[in-house]
Protein backbone atom coordinates (compact mmCIF):
# COMPACT_ATOMS: atom_id res chain seq x y z
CA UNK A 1 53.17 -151.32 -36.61
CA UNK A 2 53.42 -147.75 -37.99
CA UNK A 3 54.20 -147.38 -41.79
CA UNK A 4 57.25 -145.54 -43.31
CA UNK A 5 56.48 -142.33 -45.08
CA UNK A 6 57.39 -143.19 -48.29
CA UNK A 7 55.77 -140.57 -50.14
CA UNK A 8 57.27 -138.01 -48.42
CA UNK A 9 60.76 -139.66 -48.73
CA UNK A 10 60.36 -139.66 -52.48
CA UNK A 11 59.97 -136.56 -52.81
CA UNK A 12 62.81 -135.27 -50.61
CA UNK A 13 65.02 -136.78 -53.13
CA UNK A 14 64.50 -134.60 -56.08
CA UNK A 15 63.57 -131.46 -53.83
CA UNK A 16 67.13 -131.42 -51.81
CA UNK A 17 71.09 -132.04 -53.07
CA UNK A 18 70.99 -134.84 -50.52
CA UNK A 19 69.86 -136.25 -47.38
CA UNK A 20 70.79 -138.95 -44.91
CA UNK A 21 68.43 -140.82 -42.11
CA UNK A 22 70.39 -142.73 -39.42
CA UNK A 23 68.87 -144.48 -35.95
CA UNK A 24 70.99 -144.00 -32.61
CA UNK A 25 74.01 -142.21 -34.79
CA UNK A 26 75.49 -141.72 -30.85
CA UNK A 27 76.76 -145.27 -31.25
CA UNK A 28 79.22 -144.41 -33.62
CA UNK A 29 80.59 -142.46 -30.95
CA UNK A 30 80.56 -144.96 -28.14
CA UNK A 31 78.09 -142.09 -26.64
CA UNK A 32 75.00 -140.95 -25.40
CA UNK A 33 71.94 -139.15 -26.76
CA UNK A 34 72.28 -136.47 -24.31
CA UNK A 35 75.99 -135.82 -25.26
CA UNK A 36 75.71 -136.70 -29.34
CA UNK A 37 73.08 -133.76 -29.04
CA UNK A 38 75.31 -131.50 -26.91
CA UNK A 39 77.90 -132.41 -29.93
CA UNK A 40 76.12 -131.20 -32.81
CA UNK A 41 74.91 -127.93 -31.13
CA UNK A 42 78.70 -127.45 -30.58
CA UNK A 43 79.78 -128.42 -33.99
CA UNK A 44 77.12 -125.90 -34.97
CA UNK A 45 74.92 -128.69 -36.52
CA UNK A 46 72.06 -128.72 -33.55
CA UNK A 47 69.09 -131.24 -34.14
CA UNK A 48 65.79 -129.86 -34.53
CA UNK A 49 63.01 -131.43 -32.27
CA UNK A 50 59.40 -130.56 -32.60
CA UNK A 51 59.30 -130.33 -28.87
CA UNK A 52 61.13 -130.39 -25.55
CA UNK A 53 59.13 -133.54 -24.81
CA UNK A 54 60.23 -135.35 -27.87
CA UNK A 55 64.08 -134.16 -26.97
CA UNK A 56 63.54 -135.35 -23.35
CA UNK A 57 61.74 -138.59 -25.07
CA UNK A 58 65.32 -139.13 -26.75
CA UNK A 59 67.67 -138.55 -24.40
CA UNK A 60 66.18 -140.35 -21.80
CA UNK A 61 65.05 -143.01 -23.72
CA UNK A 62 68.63 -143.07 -25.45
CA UNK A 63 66.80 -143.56 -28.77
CA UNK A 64 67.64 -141.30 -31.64
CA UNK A 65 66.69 -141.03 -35.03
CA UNK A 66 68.34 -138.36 -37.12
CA UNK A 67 67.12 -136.77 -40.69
CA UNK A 68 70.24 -134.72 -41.95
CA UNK A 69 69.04 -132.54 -45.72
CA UNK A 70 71.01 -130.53 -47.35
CA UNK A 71 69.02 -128.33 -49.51
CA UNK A 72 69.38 -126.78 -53.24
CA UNK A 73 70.27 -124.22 -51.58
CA UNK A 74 73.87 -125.44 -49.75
CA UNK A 75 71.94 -124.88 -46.04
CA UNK A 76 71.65 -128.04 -43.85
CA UNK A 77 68.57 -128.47 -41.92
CA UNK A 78 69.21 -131.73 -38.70
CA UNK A 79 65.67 -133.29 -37.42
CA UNK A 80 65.71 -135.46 -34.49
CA UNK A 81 62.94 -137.56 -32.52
CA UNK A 82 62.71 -140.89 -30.15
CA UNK A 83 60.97 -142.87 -33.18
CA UNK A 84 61.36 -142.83 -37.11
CA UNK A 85 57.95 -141.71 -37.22
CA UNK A 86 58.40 -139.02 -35.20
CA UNK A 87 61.22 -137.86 -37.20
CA UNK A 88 59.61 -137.84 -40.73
CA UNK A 89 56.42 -136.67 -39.47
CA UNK A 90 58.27 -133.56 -38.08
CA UNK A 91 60.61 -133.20 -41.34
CA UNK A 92 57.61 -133.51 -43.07
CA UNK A 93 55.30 -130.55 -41.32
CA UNK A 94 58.66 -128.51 -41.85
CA UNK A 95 59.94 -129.10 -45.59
CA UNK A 96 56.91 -130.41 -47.70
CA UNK A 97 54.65 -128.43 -49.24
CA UNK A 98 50.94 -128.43 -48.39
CA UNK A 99 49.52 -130.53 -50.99
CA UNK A 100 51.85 -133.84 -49.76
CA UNK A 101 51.39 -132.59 -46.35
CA UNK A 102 47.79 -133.76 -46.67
CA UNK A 103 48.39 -136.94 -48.22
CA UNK A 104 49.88 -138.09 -44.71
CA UNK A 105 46.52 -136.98 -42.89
């Protein structure tokens, strides 16, 4: 069983105005993966995967899990991946500095 990356989820708190982590967020919408991602690029809010495998993984898997930030800033930033671990891992690499980045490895 993987662990949760609490470390780096503490300190996306403080470091961004907000952020929200959902699993399968396409149910809401009585959808697919494949279409909730076809929504968001069209709403102009297009997930972020770290690769076309891990979008393919998703869709055809029809397991999503979605990390929305807003940052200090006002700009959003969407991650998506098959797993949860997938998905902080790849927030992670992307938004926190180098020094947490290592306490992961």
């Amino acid at each position: 069983m993987a662990m949760i990356d609490v470390a780096f989820l503490e300190w996306l708190a403080p470091h961004t105005e907000s952020f929200q982590l959902r699993s399968n967020p396409q149910h809401d919408s009585h959808t697919t993966v494949a279409r909730h991602i076809l929504h968001r690029d069209r709403v102009g809010e297009p997930l972020q995967f770290c690769n076309s495998h891990s979008r393919r993984a998703a869709i055809e898997g029809e397991s999503l899990w979605e990390l929305s930030v807003r940052h200090l800033d006002g700009s959003a930033t969407h991650f998506g991946a098959p797993s949860l671990e997938q998905c902080l891992a790849f927030a992670r690499a992307r938004l926190a500095p180098t020094a947490l980045r290592a306490i992961a490895a």
